[in-house]
N, C-alpha and C. Protein backbone atom coordinates (compact mmCIF):
# COMPACT_ATOMS: atom_id res chain seq x y z
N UNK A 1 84.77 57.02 163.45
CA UNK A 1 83.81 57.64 164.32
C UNK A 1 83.32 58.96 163.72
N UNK A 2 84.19 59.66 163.06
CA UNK A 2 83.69 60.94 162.40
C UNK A 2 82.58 60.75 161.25
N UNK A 3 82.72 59.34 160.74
CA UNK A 3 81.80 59.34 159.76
C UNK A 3 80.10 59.03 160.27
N UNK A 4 80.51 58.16 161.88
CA UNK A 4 79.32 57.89 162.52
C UNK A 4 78.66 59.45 162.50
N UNK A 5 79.10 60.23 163.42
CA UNK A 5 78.61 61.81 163.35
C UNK A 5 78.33 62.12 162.45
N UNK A 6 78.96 62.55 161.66
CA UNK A 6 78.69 63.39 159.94
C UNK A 6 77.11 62.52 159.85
N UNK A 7 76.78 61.17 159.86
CA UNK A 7 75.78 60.49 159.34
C UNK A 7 74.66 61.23 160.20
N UNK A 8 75.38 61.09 161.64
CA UNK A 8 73.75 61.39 162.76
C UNK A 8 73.36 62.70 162.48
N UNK A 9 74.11 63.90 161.87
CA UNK A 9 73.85 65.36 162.00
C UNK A 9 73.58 65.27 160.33
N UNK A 10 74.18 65.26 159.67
CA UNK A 10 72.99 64.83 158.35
C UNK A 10 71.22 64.58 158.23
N UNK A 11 71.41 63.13 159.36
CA UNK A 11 70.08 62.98 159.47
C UNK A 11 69.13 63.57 160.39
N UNK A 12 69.66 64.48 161.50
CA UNK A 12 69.44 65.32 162.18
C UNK A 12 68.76 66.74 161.29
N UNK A 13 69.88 66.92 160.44
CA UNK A 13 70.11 68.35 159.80
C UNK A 13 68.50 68.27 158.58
N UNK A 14 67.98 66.75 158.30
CA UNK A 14 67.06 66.54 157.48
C UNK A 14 65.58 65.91 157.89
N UNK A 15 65.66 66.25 159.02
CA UNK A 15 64.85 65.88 160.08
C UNK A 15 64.03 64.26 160.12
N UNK A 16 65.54 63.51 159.62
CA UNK A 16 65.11 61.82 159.53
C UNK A 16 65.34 60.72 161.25
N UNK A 17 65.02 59.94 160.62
CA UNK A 17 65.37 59.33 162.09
C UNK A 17 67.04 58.78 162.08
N UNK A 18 67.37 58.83 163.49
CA UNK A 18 68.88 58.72 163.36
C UNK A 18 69.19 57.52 164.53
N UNK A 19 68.40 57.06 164.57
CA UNK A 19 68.20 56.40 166.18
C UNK A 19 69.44 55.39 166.01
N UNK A 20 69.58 54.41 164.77
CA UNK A 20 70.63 53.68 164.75
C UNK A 20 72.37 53.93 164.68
N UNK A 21 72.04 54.84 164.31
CA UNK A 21 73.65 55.90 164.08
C UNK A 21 73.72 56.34 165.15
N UNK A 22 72.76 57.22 165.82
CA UNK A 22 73.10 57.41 167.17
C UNK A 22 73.54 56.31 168.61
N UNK A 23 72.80 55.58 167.95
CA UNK A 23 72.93 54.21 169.17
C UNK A 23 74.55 53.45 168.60
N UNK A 24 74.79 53.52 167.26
CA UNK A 24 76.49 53.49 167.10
C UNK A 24 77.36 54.26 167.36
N UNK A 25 77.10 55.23 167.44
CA UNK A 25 78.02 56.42 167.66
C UNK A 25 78.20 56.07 169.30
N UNK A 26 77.16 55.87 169.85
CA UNK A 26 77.68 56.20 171.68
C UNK A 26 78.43 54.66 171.94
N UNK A 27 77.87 53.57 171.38
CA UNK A 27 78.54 52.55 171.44
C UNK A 27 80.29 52.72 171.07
N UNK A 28 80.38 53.42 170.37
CA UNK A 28 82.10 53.72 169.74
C UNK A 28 82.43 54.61 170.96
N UNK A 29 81.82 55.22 171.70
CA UNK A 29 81.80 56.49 172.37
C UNK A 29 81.99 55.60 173.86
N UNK A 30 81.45 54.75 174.01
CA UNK A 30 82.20 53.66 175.84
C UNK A 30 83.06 53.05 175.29
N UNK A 31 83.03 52.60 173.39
CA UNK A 31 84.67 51.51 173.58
C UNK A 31 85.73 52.78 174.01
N UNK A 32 85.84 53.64 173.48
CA UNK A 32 86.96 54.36 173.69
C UNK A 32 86.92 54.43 174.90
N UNK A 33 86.05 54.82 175.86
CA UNK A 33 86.36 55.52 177.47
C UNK A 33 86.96 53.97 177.69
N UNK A 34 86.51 52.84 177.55
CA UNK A 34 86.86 51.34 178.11
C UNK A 34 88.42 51.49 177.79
N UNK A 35 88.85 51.71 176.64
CA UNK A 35 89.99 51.32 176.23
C UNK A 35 90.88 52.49 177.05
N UNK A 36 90.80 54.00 177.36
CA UNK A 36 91.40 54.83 177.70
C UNK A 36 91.27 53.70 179.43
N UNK A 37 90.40 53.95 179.78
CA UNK A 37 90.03 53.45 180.82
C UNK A 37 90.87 52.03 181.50
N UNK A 38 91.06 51.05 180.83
CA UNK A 38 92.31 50.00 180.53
C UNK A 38 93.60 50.74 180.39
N UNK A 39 93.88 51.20 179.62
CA UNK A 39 95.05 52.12 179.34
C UNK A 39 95.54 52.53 180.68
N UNK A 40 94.68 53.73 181.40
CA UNK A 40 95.27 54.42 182.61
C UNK A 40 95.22 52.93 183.55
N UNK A 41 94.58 52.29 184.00
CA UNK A 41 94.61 50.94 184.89
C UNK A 41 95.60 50.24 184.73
N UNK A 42 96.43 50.44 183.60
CA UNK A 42 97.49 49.56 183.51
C UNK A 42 99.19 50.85 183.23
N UNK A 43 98.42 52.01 183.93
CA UNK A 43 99.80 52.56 184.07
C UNK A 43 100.24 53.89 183.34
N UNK A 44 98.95 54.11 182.77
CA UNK A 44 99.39 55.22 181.48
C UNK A 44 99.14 56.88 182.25
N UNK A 45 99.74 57.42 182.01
CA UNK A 45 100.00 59.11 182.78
C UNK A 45 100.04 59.16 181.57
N UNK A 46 101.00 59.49 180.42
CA UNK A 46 100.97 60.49 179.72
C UNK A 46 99.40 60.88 179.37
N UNK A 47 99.38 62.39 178.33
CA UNK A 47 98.62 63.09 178.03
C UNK A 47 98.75 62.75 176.85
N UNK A 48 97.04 61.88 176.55
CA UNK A 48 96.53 61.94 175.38
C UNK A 48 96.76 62.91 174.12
N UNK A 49 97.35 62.74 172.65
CA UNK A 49 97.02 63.77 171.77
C UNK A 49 95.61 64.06 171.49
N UNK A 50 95.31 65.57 171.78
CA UNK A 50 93.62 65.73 170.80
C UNK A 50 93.85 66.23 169.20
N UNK A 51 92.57 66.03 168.97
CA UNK A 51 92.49 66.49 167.58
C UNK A 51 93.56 67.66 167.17
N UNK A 52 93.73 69.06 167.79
CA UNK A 52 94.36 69.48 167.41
C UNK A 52 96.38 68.96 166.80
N UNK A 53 96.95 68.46 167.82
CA UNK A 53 97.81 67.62 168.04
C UNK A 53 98.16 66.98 166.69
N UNK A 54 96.68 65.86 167.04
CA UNK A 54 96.79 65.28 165.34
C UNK A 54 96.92 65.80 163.90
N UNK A 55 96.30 66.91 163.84
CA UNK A 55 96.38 67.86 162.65
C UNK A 55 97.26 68.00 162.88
N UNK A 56 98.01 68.20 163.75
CA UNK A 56 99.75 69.31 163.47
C UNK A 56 100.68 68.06 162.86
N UNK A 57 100.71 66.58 163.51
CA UNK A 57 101.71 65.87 163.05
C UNK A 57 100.84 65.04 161.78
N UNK A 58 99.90 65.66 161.26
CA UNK A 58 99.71 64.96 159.53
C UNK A 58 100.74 65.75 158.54
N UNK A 59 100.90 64.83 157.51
CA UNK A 59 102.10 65.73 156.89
C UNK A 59 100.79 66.44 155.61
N UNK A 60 101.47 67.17 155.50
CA UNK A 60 101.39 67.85 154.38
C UNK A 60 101.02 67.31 152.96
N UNK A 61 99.67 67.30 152.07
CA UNK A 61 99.62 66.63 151.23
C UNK A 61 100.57 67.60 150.22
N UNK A 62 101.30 67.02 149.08
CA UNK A 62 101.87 67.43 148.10
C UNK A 62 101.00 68.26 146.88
N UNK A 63 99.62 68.11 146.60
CA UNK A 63 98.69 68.41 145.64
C UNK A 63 98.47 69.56 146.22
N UNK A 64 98.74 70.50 145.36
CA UNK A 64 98.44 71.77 145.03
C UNK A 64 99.79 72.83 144.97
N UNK A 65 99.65 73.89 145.50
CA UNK A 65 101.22 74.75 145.41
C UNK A 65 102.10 74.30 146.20
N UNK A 66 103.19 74.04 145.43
CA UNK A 66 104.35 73.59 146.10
C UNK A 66 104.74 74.50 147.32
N UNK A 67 104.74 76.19 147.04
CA UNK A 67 105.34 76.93 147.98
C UNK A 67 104.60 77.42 148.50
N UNK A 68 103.19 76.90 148.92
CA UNK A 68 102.37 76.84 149.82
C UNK A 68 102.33 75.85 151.02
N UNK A 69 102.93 74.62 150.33
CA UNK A 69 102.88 73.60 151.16
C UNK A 69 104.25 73.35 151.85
N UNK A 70 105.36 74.19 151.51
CA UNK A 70 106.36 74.15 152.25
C UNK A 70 106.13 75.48 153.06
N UNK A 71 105.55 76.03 153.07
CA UNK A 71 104.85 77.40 154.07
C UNK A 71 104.07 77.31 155.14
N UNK A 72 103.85 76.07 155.08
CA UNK A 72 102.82 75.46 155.86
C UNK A 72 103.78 74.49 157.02
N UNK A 73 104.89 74.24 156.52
CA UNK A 73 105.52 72.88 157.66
C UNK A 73 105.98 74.40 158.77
């Protein structure tokens, strides 16, 4: 889905037409509410991770300073 965006604000940012990227992007944009939407209907309380969340539990790539990247966990 991030790449759908990046595409529509690109073509936004170059003043092209974006009409099909946009019309994918919102389409990706009801599967998710459908699927969250299923999800809670069948029982789900917990609290969603957001983006932030997700960044915290990616690990750490190894490429670059070592004692940077153990500074970082």
């Amino acid at each position: 889905m991030a790449d759908v965006e990046a595409s529509v604000r690109d073509l936004v940012d170059h003043d092209r037409d974006c009409t099909e990227q946009a019309l994918s992007q919102m389409g990706l944009r009801r599967k998710i509410n459908l699927l969250i939407a299923e999800w809670k209907a069948a029982g789900g309380g917990d609290v969603l991770p957001d983006v932030r969340d997700r960044v915290r539990l990616r690990s750490v790539t190894k490429a670059g300073i070592p004692a940077r990247a153990v500074a970082r966990r």
